[in-house]
PDB file of N, CA and C in Angstrom:
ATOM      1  N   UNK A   1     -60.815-151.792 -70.020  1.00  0.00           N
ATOM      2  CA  UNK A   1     -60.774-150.386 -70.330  1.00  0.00           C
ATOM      3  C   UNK A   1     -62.173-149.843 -70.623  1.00  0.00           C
ATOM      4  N   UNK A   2     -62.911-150.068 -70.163  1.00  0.00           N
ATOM      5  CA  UNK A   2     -64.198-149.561 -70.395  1.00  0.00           C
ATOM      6  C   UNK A   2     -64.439-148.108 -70.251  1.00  0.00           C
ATOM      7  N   UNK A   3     -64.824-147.305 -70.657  1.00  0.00           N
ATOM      8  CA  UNK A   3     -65.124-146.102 -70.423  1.00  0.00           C
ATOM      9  C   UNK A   3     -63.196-145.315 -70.668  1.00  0.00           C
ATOM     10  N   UNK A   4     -62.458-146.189 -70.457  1.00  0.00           N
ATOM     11  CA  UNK A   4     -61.249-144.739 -70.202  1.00  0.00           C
ATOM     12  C   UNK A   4     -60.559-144.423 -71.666  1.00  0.00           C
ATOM     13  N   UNK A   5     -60.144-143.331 -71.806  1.00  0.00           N
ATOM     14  CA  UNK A   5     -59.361-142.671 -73.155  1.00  0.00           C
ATOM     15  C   UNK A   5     -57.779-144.102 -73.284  1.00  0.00           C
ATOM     16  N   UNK A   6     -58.364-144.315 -74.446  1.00  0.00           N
ATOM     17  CA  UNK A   6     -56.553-144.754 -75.193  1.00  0.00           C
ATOM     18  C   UNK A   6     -56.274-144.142 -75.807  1.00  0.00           C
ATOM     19  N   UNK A   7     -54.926-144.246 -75.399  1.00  0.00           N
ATOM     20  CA  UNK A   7     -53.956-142.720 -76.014  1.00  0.00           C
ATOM     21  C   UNK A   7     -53.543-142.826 -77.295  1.00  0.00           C
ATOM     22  N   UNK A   8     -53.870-144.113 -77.990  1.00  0.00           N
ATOM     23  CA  UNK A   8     -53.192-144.735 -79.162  1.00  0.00           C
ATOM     24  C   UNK A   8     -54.314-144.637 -80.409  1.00  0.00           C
ATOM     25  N   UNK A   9     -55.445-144.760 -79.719  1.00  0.00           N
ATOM     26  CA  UNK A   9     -56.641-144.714 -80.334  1.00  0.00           C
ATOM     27  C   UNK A   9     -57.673-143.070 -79.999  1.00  0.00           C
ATOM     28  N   UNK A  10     -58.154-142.044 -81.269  1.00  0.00           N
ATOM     29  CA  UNK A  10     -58.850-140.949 -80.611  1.00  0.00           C
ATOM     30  C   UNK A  10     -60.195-141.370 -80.621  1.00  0.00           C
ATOM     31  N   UNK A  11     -61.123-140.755 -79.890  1.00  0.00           N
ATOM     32  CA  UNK A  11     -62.362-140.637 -79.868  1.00  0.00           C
ATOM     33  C   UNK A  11     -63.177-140.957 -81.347  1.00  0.00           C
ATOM     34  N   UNK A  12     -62.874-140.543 -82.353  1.00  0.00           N
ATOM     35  CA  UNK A  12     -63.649-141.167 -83.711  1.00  0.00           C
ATOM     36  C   UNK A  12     -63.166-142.256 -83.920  1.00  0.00           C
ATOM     37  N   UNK A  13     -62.335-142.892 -83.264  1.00  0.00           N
ATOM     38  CA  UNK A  13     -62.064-144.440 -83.685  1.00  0.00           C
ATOM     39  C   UNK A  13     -60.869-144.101 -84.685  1.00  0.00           C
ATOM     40  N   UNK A  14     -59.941-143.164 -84.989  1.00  0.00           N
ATOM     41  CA  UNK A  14     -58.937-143.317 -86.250  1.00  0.00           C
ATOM     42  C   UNK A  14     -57.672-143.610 -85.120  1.00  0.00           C
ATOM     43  N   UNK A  15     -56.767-144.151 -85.597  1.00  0.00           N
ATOM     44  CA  UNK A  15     -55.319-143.971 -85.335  1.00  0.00           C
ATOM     45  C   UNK A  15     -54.445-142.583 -84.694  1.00  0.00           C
ATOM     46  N   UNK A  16     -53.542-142.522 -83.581  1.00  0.00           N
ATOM     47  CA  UNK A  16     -53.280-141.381 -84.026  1.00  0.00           C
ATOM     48  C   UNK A  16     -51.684-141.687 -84.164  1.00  0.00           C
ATOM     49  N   UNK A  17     -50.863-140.621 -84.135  1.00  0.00           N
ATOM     50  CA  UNK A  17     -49.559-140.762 -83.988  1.00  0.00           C
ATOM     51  C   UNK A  17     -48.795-140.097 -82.957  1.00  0.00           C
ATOM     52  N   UNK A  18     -47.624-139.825 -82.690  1.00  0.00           N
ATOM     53  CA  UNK A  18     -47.073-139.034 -81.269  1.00  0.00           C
ATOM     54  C   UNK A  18     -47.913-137.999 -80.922  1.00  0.00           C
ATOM     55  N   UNK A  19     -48.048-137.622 -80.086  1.00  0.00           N
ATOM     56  CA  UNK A  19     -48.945-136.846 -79.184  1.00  0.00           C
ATOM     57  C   UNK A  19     -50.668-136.573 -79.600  1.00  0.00           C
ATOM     58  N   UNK A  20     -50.615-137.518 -80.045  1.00  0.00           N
ATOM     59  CA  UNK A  20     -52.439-137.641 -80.318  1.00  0.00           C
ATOM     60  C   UNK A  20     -52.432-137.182 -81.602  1.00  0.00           C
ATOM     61  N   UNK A  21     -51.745-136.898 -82.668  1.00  0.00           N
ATOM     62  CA  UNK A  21     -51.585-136.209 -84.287  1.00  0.00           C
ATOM     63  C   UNK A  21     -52.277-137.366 -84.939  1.00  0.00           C
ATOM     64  N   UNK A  22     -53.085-137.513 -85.591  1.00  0.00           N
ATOM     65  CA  UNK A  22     -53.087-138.394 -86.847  1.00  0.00           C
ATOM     66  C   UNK A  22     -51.919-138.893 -87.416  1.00  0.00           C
ATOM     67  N   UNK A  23     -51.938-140.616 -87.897  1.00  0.00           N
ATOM     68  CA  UNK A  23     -50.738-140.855 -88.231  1.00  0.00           C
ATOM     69  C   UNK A  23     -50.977-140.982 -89.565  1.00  0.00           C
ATOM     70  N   UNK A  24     -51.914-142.035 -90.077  1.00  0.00           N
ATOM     71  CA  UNK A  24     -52.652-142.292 -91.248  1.00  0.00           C
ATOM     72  C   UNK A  24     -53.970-142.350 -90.535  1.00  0.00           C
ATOM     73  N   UNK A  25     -55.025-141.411 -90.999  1.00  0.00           N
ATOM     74  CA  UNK A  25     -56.364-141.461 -90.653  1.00  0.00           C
ATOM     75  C   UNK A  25     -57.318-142.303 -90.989  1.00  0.00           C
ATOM     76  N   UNK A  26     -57.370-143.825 -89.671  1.00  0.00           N
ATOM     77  CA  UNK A  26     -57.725-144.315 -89.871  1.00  0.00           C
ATOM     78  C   UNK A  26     -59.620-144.092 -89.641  1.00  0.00           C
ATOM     79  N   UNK A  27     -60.790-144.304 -90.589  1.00  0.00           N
ATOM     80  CA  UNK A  27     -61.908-144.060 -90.370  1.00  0.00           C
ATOM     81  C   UNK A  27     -62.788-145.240 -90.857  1.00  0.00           C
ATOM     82  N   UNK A  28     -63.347-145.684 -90.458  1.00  0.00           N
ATOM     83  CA  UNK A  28     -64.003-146.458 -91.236  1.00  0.00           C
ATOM     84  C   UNK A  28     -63.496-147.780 -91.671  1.00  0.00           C
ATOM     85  N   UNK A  29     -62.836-148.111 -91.458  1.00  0.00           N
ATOM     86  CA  UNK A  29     -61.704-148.962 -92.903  1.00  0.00           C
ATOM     87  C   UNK A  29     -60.829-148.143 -93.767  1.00  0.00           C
ATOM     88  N   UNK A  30     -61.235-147.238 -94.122  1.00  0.00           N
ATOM     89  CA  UNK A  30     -60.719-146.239 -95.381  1.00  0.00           C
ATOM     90  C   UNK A  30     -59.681-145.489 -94.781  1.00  0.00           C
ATOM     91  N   UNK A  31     -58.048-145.152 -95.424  1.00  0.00           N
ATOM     92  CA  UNK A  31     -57.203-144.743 -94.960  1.00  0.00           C
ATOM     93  C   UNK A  31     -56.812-143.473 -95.885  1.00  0.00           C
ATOM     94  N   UNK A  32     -57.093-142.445 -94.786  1.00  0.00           N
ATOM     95  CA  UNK A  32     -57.053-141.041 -95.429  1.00  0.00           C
ATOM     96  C   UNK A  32     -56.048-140.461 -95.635  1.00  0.00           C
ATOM     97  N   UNK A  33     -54.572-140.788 -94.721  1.00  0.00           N
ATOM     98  CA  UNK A  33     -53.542-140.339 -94.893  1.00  0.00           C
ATOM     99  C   UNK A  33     -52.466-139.541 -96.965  1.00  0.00           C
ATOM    100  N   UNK A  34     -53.094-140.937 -96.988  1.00  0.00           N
ATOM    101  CA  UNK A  34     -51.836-140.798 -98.837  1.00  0.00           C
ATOM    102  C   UNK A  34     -52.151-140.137 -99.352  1.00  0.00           C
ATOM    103  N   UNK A  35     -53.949-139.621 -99.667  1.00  0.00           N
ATOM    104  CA  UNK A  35     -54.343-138.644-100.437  1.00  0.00           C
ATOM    105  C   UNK A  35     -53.577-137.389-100.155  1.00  0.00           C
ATOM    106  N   UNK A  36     -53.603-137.510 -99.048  1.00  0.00           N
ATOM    107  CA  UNK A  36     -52.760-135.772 -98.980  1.00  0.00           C
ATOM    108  C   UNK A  36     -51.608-135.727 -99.731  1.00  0.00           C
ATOM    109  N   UNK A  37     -50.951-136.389 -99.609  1.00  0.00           N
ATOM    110  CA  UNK A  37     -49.412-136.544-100.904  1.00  0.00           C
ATOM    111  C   UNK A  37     -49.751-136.265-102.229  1.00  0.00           C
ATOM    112  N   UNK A  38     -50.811-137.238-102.258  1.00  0.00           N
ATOM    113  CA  UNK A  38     -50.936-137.051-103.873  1.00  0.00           C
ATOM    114  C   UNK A  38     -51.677-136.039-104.017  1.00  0.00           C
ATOM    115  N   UNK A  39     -52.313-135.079-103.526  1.00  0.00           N
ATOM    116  CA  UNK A  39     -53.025-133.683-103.660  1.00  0.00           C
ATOM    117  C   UNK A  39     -51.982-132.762-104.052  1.00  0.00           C
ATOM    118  N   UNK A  40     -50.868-132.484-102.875  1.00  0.00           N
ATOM    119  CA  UNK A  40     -49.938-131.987-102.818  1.00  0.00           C
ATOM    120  C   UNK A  40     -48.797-131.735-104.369  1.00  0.00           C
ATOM    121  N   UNK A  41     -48.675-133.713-104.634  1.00  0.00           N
ATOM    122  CA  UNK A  41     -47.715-133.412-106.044  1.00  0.00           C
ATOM    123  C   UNK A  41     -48.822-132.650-106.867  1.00  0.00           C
ATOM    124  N   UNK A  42     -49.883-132.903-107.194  1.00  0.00           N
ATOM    125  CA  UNK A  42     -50.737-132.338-108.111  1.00  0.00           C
ATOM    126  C   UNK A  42     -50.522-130.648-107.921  1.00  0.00           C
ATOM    127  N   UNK A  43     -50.829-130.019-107.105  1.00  0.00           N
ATOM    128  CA  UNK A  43     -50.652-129.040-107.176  1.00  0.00           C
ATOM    129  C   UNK A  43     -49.716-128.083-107.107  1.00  0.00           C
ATOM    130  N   UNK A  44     -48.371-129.161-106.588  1.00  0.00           N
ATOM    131  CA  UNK A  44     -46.978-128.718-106.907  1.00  0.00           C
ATOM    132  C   UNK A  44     -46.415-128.728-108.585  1.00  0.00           C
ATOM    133  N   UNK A  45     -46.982-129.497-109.128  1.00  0.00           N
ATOM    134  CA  UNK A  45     -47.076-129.642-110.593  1.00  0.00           C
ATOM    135  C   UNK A  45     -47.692-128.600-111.363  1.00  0.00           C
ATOM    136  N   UNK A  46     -49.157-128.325-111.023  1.00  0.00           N
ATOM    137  CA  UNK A  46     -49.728-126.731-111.326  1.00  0.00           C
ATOM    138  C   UNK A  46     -49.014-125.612-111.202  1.00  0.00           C
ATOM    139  N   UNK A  47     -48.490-125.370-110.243  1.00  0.00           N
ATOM    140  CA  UNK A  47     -47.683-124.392-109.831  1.00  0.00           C
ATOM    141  C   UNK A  47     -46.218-124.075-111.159  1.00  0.00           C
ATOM    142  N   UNK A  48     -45.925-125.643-110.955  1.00  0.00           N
ATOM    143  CA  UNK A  48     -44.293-125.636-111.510  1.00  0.00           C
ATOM    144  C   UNK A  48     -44.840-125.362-113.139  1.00  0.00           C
ATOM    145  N   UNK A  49     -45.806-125.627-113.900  1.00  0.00           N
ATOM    146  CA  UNK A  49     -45.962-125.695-115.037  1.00  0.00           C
ATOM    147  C   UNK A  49     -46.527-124.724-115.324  1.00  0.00           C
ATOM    148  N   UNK A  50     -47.326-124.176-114.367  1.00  0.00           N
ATOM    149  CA  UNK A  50     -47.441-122.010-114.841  1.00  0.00           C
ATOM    150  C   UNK A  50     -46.714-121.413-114.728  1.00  0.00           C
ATOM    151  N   UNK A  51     -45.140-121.726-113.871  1.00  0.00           N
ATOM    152  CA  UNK A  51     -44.380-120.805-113.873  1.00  0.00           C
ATOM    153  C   UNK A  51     -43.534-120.919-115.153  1.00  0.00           C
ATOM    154  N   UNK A  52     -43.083-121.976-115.756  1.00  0.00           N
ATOM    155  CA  UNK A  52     -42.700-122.719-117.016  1.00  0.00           C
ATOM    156  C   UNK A  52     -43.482-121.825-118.131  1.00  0.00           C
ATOM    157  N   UNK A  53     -44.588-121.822-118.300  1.00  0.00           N
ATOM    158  CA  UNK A  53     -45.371-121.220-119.034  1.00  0.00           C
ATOM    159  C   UNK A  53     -45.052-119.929-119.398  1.00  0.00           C
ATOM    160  N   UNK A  54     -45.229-119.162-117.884  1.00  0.00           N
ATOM    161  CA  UNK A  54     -45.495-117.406-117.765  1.00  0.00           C
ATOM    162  C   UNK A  54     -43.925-116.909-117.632  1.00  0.00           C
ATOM    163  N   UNK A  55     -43.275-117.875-117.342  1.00  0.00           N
ATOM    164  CA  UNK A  55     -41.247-117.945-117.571  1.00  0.00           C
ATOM    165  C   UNK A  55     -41.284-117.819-119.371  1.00  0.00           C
ATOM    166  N   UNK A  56     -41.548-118.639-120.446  1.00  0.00           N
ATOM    167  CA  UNK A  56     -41.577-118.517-121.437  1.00  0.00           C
ATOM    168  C   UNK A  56     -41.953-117.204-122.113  1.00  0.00           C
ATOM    169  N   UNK A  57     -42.956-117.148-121.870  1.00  0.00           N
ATOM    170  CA  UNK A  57     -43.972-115.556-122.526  1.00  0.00           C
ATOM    171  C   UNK A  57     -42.968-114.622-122.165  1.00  0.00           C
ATOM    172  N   UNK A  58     -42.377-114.748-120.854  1.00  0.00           N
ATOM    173  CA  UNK A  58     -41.336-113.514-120.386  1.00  0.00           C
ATOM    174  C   UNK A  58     -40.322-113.413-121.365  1.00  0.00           C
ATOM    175  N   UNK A  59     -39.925-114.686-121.319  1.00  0.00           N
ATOM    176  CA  UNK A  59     -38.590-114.638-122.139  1.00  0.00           C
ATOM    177  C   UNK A  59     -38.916-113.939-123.933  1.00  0.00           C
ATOM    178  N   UNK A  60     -39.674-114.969-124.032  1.00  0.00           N
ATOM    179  CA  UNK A  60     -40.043-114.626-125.917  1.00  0.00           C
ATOM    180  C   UNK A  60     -40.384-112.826-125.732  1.00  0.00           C
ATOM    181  N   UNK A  61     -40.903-112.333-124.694  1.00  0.00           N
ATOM    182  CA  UNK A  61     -41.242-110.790-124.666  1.00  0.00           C
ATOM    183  C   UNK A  61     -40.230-110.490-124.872  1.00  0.00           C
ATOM    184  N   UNK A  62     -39.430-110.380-123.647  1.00  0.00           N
ATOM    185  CA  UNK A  62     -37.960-109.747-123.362  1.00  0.00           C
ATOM    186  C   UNK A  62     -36.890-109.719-124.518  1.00  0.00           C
ATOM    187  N   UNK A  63     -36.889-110.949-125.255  1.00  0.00           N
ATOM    188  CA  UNK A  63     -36.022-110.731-126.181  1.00  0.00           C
ATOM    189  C   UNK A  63     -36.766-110.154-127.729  1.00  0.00           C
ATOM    190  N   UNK A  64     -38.207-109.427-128.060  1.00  0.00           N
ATOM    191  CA  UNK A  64     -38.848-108.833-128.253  1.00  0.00           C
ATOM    192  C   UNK A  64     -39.162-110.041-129.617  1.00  0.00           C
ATOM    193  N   UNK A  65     -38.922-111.314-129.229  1.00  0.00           N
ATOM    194  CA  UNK A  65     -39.770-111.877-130.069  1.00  0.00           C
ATOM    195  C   UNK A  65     -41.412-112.265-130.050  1.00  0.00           C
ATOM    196  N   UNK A  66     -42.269-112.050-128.859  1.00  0.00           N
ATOM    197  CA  UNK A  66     -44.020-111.239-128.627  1.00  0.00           C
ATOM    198  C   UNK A  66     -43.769-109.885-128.361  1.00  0.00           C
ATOM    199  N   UNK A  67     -43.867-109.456-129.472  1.00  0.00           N
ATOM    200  CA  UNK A  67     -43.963-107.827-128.967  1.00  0.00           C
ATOM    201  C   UNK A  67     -45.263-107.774-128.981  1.00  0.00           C
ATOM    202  N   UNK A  68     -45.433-106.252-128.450  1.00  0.00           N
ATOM    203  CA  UNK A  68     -46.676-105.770-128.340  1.00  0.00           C
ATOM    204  C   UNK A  68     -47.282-105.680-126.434  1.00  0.00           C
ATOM    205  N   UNK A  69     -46.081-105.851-125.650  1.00  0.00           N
ATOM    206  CA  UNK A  69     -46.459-105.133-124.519  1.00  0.00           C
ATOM    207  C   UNK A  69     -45.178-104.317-123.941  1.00  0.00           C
ATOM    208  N   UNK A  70     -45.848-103.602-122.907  1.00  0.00           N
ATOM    209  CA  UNK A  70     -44.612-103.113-122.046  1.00  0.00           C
ATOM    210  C   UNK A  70     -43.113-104.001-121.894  1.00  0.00           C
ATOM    211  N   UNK A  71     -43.219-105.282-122.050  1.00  0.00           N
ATOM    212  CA  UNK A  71     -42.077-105.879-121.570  1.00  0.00           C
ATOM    213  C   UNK A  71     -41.262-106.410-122.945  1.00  0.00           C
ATOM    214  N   UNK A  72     -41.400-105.441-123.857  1.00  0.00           N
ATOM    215  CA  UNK A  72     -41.298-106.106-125.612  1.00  0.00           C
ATOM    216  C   UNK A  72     -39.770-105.901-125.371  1.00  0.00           C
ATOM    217  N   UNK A  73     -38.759-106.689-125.495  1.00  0.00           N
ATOM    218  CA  UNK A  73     -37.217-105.714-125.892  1.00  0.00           C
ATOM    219  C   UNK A  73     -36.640-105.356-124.753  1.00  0.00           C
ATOM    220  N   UNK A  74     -37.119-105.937-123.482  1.00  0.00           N
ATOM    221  CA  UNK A  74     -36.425-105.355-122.444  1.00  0.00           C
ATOM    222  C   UNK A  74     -35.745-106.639-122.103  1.00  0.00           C
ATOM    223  N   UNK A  75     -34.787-106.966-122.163  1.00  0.00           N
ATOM    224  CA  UNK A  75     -33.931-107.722-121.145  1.00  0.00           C
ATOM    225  C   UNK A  75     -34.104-108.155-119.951  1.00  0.00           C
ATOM    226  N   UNK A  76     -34.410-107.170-119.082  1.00  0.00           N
ATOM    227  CA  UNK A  76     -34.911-107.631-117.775  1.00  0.00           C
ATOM    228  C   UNK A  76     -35.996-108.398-117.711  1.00  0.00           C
ATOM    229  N   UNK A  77     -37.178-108.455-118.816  1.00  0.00           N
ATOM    230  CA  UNK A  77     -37.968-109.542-118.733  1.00  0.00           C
ATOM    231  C   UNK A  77     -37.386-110.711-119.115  1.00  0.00           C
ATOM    232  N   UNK A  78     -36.930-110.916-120.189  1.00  0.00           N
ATOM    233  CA  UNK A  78     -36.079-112.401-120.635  1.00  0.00           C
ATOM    234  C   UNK A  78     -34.824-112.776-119.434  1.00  0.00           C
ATOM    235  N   UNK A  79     -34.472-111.857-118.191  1.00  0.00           N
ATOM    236  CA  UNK A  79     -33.962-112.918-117.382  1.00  0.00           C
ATOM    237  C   UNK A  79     -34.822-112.950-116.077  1.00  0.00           C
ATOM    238  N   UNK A  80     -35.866-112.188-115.818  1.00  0.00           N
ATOM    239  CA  UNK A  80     -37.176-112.946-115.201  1.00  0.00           C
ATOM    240  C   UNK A  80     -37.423-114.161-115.136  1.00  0.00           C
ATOM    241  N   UNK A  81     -37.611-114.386-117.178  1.00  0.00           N
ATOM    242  CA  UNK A  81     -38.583-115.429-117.237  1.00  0.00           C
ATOM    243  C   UNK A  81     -37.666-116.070-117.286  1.00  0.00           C
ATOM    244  N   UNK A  82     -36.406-116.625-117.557  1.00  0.00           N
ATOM    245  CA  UNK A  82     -35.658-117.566-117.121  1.00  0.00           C
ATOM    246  C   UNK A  82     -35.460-118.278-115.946  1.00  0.00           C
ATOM    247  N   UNK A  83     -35.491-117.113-114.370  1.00  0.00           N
ATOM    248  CA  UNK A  83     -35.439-117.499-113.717  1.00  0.00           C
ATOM    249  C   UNK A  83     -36.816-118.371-113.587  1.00  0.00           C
ATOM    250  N   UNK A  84     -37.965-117.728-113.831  1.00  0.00           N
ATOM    251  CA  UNK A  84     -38.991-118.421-113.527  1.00  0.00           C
ATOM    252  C   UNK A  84     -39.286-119.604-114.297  1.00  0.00           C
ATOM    253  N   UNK A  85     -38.650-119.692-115.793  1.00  0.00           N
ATOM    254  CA  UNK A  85     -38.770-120.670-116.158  1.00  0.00           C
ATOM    255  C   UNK A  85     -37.930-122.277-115.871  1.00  0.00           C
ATOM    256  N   UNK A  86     -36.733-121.969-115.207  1.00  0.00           N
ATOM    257  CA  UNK A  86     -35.810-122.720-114.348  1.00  0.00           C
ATOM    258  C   UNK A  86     -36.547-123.299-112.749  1.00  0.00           C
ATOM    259  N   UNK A  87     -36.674-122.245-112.529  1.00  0.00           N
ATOM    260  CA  UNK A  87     -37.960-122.364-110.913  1.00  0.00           C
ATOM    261  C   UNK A  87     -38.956-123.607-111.193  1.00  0.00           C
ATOM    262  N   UNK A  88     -40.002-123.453-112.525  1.00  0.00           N
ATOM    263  CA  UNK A  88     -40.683-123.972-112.441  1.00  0.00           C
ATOM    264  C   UNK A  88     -40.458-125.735-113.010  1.00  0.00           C
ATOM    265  N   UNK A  89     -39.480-125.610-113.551  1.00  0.00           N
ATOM    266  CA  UNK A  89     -38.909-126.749-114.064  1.00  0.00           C
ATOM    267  C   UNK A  89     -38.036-128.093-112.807  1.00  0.00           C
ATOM    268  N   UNK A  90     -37.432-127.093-112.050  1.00  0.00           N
ATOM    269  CA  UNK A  90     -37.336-127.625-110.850  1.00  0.00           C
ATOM    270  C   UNK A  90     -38.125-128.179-110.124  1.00  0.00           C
ATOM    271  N   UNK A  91     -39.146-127.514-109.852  1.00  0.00           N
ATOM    272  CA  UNK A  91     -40.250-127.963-108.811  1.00  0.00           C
ATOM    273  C   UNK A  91     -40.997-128.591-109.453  1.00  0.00           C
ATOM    274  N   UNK A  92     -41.051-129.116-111.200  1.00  0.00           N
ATOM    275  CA  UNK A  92     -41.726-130.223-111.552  1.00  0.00           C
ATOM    276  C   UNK A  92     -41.103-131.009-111.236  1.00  0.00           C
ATOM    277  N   UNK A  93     -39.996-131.016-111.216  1.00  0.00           N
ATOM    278  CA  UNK A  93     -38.233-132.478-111.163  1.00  0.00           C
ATOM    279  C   UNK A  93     -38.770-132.869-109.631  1.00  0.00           C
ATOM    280  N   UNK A  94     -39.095-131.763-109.036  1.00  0.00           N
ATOM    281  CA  UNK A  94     -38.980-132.091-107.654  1.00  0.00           C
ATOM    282  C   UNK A  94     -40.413-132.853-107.016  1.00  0.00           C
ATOM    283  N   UNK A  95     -41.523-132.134-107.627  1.00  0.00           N
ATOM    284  CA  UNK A  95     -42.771-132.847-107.495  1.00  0.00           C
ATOM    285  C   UNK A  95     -42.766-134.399-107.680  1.00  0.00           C
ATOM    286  N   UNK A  96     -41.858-134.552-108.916  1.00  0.00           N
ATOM    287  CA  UNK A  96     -42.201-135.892-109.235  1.00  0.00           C
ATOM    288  C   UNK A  96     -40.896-137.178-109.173  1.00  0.00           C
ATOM    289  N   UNK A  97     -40.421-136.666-108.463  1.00  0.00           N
ATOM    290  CA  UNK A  97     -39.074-137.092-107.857  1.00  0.00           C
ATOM    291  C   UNK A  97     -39.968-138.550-107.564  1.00  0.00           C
ATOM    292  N   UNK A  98     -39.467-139.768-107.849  1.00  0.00           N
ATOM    293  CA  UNK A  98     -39.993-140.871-107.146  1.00  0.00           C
ATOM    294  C   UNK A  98     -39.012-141.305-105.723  1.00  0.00           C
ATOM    295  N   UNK A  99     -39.550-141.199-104.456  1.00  0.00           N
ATOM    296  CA  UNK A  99     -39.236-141.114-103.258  1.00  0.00           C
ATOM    297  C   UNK A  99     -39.387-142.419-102.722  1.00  0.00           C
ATOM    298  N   UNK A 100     -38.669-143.135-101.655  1.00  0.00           N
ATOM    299  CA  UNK A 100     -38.941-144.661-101.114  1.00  0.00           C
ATOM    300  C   UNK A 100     -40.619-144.333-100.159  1.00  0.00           C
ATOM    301  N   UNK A 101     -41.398-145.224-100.354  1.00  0.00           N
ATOM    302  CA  UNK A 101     -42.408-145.069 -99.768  1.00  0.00           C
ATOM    303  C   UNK A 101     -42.187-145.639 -98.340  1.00  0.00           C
ATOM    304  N   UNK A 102     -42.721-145.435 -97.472  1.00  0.00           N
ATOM    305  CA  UNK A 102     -42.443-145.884 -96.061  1.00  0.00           C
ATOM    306  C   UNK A 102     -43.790-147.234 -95.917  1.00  0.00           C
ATOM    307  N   UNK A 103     -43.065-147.805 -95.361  1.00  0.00           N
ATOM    308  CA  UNK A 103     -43.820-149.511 -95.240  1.00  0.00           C
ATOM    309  C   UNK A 103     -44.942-149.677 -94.237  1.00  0.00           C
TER     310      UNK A 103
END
């Protein structure tokens, strides 16, 4: 095979997967693929734990226990922040769900 394209292998030397995609990016030795997962829970976790947060403040507003803004005593904020505080509680459950790893 001198000179010709393998379809299995790209031009930088990594791995690829069905139709030339990266499968785990192989470079070097060093396998780039997993980081992306674990980037991903991390910032699915950020997400889920500000909404948890800014779900709370809603609620304690709404039922006018932080008063002192527009949303002091209104109801409709305390079932906002419920929803959002349910939302974000989920998508921590879900971030960190331990999943079978593939072999």
């Amino acid at each position: 095979m001198n000179g010709q394209y393998n379809s299995f292998r790209s031009i930088w030397g990594y791995d690829t997967g069905v139709g030339g995609t990266p499968a785990l990016m192989r470079f070097k030795g060093w396998v780039v693929g997993p980081a992306e997962g674990e980037k991903m829970r991390i910032a699915l976790n950020v997400v889920g734990a500000v909404l948890v947060f800014f779900g709370s403040v809603w609620i304690l507003q709404g039922v006018n226990v932080l008063p002192g803004s527009f949303m002091s005593g209104q109801m409709r904020w305390a079932v906002r922040g419920g929803i959002a505080a349910i939302a974000g509680i989920a998508l921590l459950l879900w971030a960190n769900w331990k999943r079978p790893r593939a072999v």
